[in-house]
N, C-alpha and C. Protein backbone atom coordinates (compact mmCIF):
# COMPACT_ATOMS: atom_id res chain seq x y z
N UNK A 1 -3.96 -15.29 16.35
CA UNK A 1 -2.94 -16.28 16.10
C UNK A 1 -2.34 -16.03 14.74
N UNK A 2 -1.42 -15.50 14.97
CA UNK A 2 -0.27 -14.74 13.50
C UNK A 2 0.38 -16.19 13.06
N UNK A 3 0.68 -16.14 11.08
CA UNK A 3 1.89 -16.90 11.41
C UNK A 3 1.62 -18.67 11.23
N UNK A 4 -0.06 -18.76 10.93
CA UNK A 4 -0.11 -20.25 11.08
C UNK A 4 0.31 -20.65 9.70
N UNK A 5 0.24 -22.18 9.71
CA UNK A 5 0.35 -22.83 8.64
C UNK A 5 -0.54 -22.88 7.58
N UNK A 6 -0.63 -23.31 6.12
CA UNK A 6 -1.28 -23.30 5.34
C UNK A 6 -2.40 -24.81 5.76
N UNK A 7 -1.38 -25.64 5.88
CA UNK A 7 -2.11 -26.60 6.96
C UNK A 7 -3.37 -26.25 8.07
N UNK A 8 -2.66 -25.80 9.06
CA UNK A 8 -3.51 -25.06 10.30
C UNK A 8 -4.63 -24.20 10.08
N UNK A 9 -4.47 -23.52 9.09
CA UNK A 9 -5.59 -22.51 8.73
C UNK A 9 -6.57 -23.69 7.90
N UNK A 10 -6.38 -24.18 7.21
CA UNK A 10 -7.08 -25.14 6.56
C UNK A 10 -8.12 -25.73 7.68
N UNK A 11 -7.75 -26.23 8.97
CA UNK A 11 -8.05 -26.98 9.55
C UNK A 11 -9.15 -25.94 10.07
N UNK A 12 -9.11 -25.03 10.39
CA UNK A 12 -9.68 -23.65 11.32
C UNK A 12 -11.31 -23.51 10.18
N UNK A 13 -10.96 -23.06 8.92
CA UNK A 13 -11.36 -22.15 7.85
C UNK A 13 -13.06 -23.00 7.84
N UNK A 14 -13.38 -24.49 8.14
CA UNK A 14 -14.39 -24.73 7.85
C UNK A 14 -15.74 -24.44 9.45
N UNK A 15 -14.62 -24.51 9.89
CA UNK A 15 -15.45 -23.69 11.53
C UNK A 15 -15.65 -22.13 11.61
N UNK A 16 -14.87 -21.57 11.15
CA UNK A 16 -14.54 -20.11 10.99
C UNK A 16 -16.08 -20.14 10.01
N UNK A 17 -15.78 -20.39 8.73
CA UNK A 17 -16.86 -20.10 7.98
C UNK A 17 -18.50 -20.70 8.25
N UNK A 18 -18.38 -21.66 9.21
CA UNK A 18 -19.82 -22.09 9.72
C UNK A 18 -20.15 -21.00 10.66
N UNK A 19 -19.19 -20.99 10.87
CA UNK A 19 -20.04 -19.29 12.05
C UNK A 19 -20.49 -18.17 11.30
N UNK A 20 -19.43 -18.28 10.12
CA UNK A 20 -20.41 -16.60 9.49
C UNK A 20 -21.36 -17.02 8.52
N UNK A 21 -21.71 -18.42 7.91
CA UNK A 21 -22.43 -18.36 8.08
C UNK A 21 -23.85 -18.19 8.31
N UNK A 22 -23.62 -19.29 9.77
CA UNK A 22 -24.97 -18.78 10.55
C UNK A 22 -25.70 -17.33 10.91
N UNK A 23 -24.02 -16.21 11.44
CA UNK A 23 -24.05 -14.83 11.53
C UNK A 23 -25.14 -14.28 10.09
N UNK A 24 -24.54 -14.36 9.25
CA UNK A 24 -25.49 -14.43 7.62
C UNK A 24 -26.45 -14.89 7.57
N UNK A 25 -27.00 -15.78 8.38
CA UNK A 25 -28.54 -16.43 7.91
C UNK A 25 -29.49 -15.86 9.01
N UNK A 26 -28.46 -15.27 10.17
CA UNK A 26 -29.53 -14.88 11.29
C UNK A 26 -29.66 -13.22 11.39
N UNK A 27 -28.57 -12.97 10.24
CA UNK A 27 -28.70 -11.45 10.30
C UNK A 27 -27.90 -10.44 11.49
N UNK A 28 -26.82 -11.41 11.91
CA UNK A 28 -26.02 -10.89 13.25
C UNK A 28 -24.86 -11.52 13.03
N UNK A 29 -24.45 -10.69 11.86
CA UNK A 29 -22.82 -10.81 11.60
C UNK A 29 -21.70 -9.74 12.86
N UNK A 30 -22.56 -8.81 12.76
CA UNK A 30 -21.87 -7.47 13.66
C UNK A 30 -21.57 -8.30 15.21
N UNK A 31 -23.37 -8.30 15.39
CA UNK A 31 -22.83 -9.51 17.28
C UNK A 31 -21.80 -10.59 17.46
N UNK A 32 -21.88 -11.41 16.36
CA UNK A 32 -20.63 -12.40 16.12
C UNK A 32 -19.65 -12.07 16.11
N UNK A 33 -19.23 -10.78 15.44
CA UNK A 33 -17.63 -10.74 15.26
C UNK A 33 -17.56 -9.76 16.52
N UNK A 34 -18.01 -9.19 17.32
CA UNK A 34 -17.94 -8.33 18.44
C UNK A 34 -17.79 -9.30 19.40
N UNK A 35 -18.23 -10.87 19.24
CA UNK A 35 -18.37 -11.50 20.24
C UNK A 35 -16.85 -12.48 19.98
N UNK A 36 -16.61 -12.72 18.62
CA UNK A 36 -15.56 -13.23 18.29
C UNK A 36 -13.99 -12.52 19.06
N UNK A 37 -13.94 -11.47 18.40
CA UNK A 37 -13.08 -10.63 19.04
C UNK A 37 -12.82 -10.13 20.73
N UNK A 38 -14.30 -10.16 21.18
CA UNK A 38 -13.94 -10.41 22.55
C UNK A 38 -13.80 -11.71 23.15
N UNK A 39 -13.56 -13.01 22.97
CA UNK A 39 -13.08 -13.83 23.40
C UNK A 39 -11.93 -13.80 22.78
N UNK A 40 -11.31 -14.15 21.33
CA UNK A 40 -10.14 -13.96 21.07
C UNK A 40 -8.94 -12.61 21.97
N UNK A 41 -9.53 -11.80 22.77
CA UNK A 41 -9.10 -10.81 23.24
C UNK A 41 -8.81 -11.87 24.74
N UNK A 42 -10.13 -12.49 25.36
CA UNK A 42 -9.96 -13.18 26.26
C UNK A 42 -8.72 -14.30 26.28
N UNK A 43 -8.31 -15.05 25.10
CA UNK A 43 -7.84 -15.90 25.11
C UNK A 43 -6.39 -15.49 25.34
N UNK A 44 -6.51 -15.01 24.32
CA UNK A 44 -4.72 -13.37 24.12
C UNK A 44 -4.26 -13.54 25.35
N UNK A 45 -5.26 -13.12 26.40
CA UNK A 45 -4.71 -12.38 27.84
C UNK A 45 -4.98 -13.63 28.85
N UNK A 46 -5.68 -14.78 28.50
CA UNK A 46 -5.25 -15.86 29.68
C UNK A 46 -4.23 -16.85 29.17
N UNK A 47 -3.34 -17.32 28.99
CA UNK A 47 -2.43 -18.38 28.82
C UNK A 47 -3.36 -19.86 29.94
N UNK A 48 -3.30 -19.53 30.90
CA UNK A 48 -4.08 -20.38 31.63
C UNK A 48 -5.50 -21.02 31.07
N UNK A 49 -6.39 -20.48 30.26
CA UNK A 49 -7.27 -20.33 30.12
C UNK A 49 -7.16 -21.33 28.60
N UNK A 50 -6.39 -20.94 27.86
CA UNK A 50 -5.72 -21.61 26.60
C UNK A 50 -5.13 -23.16 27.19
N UNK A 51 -4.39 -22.86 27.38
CA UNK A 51 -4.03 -24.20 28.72
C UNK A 51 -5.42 -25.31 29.18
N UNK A 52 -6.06 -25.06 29.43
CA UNK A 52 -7.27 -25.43 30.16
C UNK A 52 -7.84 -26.05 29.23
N UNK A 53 -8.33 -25.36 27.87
CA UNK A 53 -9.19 -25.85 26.93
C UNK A 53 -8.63 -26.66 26.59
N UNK A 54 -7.20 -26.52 25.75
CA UNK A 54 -6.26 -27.66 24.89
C UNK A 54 -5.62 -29.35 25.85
N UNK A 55 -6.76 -28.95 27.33
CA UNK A 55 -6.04 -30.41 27.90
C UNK A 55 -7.33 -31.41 27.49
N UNK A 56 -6.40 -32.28 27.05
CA UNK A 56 -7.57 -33.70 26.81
C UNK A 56 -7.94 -34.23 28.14
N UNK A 57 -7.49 -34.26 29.11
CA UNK A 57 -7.77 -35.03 30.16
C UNK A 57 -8.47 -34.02 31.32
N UNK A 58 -9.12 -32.94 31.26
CA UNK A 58 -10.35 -32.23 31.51
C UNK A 58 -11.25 -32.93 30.44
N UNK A 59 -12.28 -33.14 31.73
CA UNK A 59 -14.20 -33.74 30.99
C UNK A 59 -14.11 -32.48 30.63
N UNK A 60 -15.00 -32.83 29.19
CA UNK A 60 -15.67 -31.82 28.03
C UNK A 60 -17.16 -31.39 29.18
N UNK A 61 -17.62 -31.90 29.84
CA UNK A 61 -18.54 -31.20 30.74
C UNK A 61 -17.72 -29.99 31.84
N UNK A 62 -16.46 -30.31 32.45
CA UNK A 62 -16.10 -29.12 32.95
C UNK A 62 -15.56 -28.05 31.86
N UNK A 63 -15.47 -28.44 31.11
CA UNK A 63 -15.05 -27.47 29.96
C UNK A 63 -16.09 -26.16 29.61
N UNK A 64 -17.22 -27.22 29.28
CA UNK A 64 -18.53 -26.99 28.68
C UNK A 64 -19.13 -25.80 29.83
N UNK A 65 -18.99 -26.00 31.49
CA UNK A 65 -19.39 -25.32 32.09
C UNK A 65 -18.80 -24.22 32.69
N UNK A 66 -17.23 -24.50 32.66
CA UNK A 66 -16.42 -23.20 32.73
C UNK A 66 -16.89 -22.39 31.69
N UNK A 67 -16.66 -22.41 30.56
CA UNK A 67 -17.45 -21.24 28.85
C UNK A 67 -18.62 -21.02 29.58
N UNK A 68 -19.47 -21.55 29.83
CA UNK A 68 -20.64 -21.10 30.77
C UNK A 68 -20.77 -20.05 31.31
N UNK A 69 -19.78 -20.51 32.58
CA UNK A 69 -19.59 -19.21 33.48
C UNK A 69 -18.83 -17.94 32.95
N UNK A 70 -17.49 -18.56 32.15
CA UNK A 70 -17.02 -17.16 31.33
C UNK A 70 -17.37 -16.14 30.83
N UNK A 71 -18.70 -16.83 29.38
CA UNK A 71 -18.99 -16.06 28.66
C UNK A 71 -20.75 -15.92 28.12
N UNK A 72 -21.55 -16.76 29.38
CA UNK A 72 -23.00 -16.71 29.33
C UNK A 72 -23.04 -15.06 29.55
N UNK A 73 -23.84 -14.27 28.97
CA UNK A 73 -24.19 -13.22 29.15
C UNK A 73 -23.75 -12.28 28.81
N UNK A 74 -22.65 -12.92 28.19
CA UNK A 74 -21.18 -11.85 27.57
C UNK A 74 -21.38 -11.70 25.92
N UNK A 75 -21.53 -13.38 25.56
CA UNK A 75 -22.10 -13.08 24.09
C UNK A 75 -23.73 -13.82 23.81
N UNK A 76 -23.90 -13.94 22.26
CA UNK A 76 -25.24 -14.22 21.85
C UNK A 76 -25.10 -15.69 21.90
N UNK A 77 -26.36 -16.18 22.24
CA UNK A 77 -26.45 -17.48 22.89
C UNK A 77 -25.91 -18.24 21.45
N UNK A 78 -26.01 -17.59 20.15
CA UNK A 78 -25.42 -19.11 19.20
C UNK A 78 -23.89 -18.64 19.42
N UNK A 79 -23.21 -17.56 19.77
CA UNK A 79 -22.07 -17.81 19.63
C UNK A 79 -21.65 -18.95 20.85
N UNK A 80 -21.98 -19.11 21.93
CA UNK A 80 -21.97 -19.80 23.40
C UNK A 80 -22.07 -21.09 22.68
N UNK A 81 -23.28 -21.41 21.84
CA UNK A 81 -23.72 -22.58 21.43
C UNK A 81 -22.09 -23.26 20.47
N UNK A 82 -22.02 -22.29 20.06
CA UNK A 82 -20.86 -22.84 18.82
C UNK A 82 -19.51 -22.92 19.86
N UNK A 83 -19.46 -22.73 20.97
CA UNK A 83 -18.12 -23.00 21.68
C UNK A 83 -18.21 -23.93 22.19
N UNK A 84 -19.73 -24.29 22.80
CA UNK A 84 -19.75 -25.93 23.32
C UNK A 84 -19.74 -26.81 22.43
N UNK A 85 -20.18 -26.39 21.15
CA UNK A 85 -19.96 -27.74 19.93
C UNK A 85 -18.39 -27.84 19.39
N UNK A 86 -17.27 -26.11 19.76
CA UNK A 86 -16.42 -26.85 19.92
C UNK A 86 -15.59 -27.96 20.36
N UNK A 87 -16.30 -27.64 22.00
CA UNK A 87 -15.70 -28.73 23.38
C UNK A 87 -16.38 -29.80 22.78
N UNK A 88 -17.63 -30.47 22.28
CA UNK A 88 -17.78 -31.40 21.92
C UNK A 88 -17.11 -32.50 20.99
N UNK A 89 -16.48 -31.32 19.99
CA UNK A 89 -15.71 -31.94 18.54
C UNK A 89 -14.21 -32.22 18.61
N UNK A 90 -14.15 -31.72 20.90
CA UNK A 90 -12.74 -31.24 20.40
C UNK A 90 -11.63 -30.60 19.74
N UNK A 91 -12.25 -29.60 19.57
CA UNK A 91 -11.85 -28.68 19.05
C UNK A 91 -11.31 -27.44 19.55
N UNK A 92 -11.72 -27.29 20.94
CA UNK A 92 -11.54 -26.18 21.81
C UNK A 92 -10.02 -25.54 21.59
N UNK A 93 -9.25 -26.65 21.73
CA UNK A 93 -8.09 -26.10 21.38
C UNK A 93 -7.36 -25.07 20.34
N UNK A 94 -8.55 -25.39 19.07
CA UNK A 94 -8.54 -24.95 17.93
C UNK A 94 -9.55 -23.35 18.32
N UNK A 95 -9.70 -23.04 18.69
CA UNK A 95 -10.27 -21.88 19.68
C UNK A 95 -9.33 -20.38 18.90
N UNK A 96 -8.46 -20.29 19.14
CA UNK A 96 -7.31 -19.16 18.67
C UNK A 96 -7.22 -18.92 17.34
N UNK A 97 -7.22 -19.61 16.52
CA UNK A 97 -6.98 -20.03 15.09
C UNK A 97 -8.30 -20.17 14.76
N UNK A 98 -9.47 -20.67 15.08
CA UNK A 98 -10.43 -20.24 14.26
C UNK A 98 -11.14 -18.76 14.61
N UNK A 99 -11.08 -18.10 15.27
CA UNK A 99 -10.99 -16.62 15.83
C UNK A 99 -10.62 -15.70 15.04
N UNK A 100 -9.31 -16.32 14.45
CA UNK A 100 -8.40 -15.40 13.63
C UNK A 100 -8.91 -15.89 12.34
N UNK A 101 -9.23 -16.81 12.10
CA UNK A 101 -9.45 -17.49 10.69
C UNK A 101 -11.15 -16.83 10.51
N UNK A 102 -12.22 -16.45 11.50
CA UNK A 102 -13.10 -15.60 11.24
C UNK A 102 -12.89 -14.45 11.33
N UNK A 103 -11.72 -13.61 11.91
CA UNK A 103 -11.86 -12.23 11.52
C UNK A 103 -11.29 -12.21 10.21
N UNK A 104 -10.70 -12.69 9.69
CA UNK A 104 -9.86 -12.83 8.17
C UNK A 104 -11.15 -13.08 7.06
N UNK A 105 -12.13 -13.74 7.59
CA UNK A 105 -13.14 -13.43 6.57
C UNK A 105 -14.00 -12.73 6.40
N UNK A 106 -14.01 -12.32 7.80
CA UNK A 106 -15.13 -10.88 8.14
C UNK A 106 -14.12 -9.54 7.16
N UNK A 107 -12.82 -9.74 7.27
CA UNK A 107 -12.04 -8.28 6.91
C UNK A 107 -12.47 -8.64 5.19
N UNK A 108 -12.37 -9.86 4.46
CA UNK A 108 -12.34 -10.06 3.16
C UNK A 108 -13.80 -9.78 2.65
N UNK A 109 -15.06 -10.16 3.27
CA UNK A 109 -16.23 -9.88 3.21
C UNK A 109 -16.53 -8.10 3.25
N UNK A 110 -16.61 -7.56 4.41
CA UNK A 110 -16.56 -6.05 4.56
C UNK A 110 -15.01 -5.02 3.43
N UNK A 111 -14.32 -6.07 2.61
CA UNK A 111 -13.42 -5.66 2.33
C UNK A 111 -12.15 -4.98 2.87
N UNK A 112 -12.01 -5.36 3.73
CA UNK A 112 -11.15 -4.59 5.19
C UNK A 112 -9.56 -4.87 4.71
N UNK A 113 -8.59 -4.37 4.50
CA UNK A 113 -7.53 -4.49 4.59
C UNK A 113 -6.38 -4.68 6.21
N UNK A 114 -5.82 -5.76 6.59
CA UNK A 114 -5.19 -5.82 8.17
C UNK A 114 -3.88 -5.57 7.44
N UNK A 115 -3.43 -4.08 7.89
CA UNK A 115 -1.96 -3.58 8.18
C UNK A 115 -1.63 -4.10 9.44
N UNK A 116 -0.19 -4.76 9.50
CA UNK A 116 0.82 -5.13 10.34
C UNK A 116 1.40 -4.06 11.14
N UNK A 117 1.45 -3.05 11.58
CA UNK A 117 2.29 -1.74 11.83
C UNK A 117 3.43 -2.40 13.53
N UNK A 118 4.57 -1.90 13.07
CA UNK A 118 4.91 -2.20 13.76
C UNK A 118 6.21 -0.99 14.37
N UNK A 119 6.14 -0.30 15.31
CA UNK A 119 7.05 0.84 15.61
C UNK A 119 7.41 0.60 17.01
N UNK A 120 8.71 1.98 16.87
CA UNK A 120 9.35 2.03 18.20
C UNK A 120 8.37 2.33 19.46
N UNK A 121 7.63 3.06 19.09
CA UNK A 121 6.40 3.73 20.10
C UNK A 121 5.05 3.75 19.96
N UNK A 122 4.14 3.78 20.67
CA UNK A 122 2.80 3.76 20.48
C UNK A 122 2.39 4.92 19.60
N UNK A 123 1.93 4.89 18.39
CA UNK A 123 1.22 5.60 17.43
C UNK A 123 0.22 6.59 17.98
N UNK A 124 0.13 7.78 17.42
CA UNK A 124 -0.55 8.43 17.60
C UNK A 124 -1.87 8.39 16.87
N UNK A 125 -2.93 9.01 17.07
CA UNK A 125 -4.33 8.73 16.68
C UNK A 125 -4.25 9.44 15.15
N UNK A 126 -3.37 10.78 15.31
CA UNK A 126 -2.93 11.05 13.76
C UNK A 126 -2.34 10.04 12.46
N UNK A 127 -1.21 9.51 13.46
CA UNK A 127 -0.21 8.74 12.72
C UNK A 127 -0.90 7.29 12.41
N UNK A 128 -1.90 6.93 13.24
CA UNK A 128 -2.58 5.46 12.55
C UNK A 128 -3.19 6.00 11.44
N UNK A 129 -4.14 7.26 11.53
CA UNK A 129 -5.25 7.52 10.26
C UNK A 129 -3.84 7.69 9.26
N UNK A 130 -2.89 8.21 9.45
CA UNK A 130 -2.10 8.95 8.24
C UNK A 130 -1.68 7.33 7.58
N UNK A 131 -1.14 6.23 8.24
CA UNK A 131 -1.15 4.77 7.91
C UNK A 131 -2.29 3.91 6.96
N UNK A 132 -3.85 4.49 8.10
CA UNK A 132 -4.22 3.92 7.23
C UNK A 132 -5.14 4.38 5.58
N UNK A 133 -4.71 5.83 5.78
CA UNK A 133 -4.81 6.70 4.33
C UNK A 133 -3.77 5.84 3.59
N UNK A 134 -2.70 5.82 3.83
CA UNK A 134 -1.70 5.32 3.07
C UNK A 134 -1.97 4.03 2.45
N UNK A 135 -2.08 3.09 3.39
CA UNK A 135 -2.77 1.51 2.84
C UNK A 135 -4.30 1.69 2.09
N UNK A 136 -4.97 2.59 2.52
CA UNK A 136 -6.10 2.66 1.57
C UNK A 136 -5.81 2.93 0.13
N UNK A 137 -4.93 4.02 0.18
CA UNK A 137 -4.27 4.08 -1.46
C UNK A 137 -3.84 3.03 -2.01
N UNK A 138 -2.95 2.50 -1.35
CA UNK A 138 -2.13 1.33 -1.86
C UNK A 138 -3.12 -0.21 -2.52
N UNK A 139 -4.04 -0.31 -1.65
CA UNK A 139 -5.20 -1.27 -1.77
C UNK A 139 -6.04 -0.91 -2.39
N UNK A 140 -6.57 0.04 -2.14
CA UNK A 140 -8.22 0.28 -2.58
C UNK A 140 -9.03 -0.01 -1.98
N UNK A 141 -8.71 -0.45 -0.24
CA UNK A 141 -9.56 -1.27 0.28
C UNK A 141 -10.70 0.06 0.65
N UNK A 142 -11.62 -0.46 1.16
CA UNK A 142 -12.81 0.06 1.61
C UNK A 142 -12.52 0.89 3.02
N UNK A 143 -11.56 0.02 3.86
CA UNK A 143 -11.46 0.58 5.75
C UNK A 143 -9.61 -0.55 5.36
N UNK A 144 -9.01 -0.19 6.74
CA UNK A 144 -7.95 -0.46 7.01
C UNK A 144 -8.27 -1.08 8.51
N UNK A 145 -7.81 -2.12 8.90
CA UNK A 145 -7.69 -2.65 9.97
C UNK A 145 -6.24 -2.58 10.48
N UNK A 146 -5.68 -1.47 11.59
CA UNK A 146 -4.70 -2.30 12.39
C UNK A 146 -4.32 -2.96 13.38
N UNK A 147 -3.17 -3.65 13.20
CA UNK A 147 -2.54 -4.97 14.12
C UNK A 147 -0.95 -3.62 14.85
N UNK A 148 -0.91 -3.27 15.87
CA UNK A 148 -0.08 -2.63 16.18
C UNK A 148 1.05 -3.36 16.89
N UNK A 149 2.62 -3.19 17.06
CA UNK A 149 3.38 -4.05 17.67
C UNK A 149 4.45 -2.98 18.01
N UNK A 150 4.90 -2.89 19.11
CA UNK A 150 6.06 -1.67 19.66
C UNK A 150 7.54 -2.77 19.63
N UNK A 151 8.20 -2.63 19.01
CA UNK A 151 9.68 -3.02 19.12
C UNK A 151 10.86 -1.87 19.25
N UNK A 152 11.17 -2.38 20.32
CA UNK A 152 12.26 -0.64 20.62
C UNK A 152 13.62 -1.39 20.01
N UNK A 153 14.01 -2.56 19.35
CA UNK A 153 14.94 -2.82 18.41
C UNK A 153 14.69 -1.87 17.53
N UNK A 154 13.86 -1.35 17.27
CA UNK A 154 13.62 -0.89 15.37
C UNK A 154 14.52 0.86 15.24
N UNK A 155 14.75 1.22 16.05
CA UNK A 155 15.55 2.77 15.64
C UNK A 155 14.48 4.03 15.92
N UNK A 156 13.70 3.55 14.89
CA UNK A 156 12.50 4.85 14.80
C UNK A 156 11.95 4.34 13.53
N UNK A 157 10.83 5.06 13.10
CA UNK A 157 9.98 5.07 12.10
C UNK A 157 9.00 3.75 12.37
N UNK A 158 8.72 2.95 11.05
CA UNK A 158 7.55 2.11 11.04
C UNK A 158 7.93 0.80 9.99
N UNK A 159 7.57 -0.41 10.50
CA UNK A 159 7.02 -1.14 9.20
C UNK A 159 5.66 -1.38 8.90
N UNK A 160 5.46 -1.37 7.76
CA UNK A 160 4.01 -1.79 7.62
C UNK A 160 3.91 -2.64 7.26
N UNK A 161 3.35 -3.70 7.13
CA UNK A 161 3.40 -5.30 6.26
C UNK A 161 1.44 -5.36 5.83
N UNK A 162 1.51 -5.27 4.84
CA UNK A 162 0.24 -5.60 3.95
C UNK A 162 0.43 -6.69 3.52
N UNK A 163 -0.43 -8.15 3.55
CA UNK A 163 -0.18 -9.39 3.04
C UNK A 163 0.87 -9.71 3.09
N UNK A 164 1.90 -9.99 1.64
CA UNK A 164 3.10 -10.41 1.50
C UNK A 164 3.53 -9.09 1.13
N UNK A 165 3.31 -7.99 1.52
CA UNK A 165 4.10 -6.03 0.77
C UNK A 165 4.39 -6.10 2.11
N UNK A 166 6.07 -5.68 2.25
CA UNK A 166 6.43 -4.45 3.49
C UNK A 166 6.60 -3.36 3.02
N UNK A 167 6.47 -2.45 4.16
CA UNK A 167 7.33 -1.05 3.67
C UNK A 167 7.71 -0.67 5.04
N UNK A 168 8.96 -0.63 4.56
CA UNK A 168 9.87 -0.62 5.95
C UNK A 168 10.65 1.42 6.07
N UNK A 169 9.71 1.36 6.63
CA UNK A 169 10.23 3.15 6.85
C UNK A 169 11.03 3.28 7.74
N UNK A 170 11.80 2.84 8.60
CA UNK A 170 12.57 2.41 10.05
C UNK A 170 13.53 2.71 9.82
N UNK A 171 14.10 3.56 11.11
CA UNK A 171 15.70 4.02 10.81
C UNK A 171 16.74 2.58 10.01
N UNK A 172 16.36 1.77 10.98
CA UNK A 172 16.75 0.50 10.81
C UNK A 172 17.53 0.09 9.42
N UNK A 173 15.93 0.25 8.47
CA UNK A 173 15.45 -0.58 7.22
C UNK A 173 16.42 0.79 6.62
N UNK A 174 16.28 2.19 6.28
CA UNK A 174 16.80 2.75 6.08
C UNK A 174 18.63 2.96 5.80
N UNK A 175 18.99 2.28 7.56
CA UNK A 175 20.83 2.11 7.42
C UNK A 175 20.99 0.86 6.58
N UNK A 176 20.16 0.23 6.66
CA UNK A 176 20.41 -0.97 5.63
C UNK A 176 20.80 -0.83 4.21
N UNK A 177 19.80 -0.20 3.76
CA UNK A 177 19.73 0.24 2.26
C UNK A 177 20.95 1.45 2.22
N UNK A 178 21.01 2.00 3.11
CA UNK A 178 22.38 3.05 2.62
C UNK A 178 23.87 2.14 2.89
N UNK A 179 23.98 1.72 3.47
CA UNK A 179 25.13 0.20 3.61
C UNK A 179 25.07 -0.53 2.37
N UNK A 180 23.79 -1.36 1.60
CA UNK A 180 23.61 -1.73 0.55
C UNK A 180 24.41 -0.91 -0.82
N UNK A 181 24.05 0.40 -0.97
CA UNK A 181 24.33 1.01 -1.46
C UNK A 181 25.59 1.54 -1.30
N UNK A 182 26.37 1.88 -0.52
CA UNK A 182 27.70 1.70 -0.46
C UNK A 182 28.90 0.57 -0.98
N UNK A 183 27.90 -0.52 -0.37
CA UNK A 183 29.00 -1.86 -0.66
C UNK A 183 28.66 -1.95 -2.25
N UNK A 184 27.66 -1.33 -2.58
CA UNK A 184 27.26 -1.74 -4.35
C UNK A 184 26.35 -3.07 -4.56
N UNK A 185 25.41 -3.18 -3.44
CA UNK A 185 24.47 -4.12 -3.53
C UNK A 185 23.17 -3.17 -3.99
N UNK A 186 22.28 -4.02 -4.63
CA UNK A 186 21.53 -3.31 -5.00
C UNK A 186 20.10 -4.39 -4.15
């Protein structure tokens, strides 16, 4: 969930961080965020499923037992545990956003940098490492995480967005700045 509010994340950040945590006290940070990421992957790809959780007027027991059937066996029983104490708190809805609000602390913990990349075409296995050499310089981070996005608006080339840094390599971003430079904008 890209894009939230300073608000929204606020709301996420104290659930997010009770999970890691527990991950931290039980010594299964790795299972958590493997388990995190594959439901956040789940959620991504059902709209229905998102739908389902965020209705108030589904019993928190069919709730409680659909996650059951979803994801008993799929992840570690405290992550299971911590999704029914969502449905309990009502919170389920909040499901997407605290997902994202724990991989954001798993990347700040492991020191992980999340590049934005966003191109005309699917990247090559060269062209991500050559990306994320590049952001490693730029950061210092430890590893590079990317977020990939194909827009066939863009011309060719790449943006990258680090935090609040772009770098817009894109034919696009490119005619811009030579137009700029013509009209005498700087």
């Amino acid at each position: 969930m890209k894009g939230g509010s300073t608000v929204t994340s606020k709301a996420y950040e104290p659930y997010a961080q009770a999970l890691l945590s527990l991950g931290q006290s039980n010594n299964m940070l790795d299972a958590l965020s493997s388990d995190v990421a594959m439901i956040a992957e789940t959620l991504a790809g059902s709209s229905e499923l998102s739908e389902f959780l965020a209705n108030p007027f589904i019993l928190d027991s069919v709730k409680k037992t659909a996650i059951g059937q979803m994801f008993d066996g799929k992840v570690n029983a405290f992550t299971l545990s911590f999704l029914k104490l969502l449905v309990d708190r009502r919170r389920a809805v909040c499901l997407p956003g605290i997902c994202a609000e724990f991989k954001s602390l798993m990347r700040k913990l492991n020191q992980v940098v999340l590049a934005e990349v966003t191109s005309t075409v699917e990247l090559s296995d060269a062209q991500k490492q050559n990306v994320r050499d590049r952001v490693m310089t730029m950061t210092n981070a430890k590893n590079v995480e990317l977020e990939t996005t194909i827009d066939s608006d863009l011309l060719g080339g790449v943006i990258i967005k680090v935090g609040s840094q772009v770098i817009d390599a894109s034919l696009r971003g490119q005619l811009r700045r030579i137009s700029y430079k013509i009209a005498g904008v700087n």
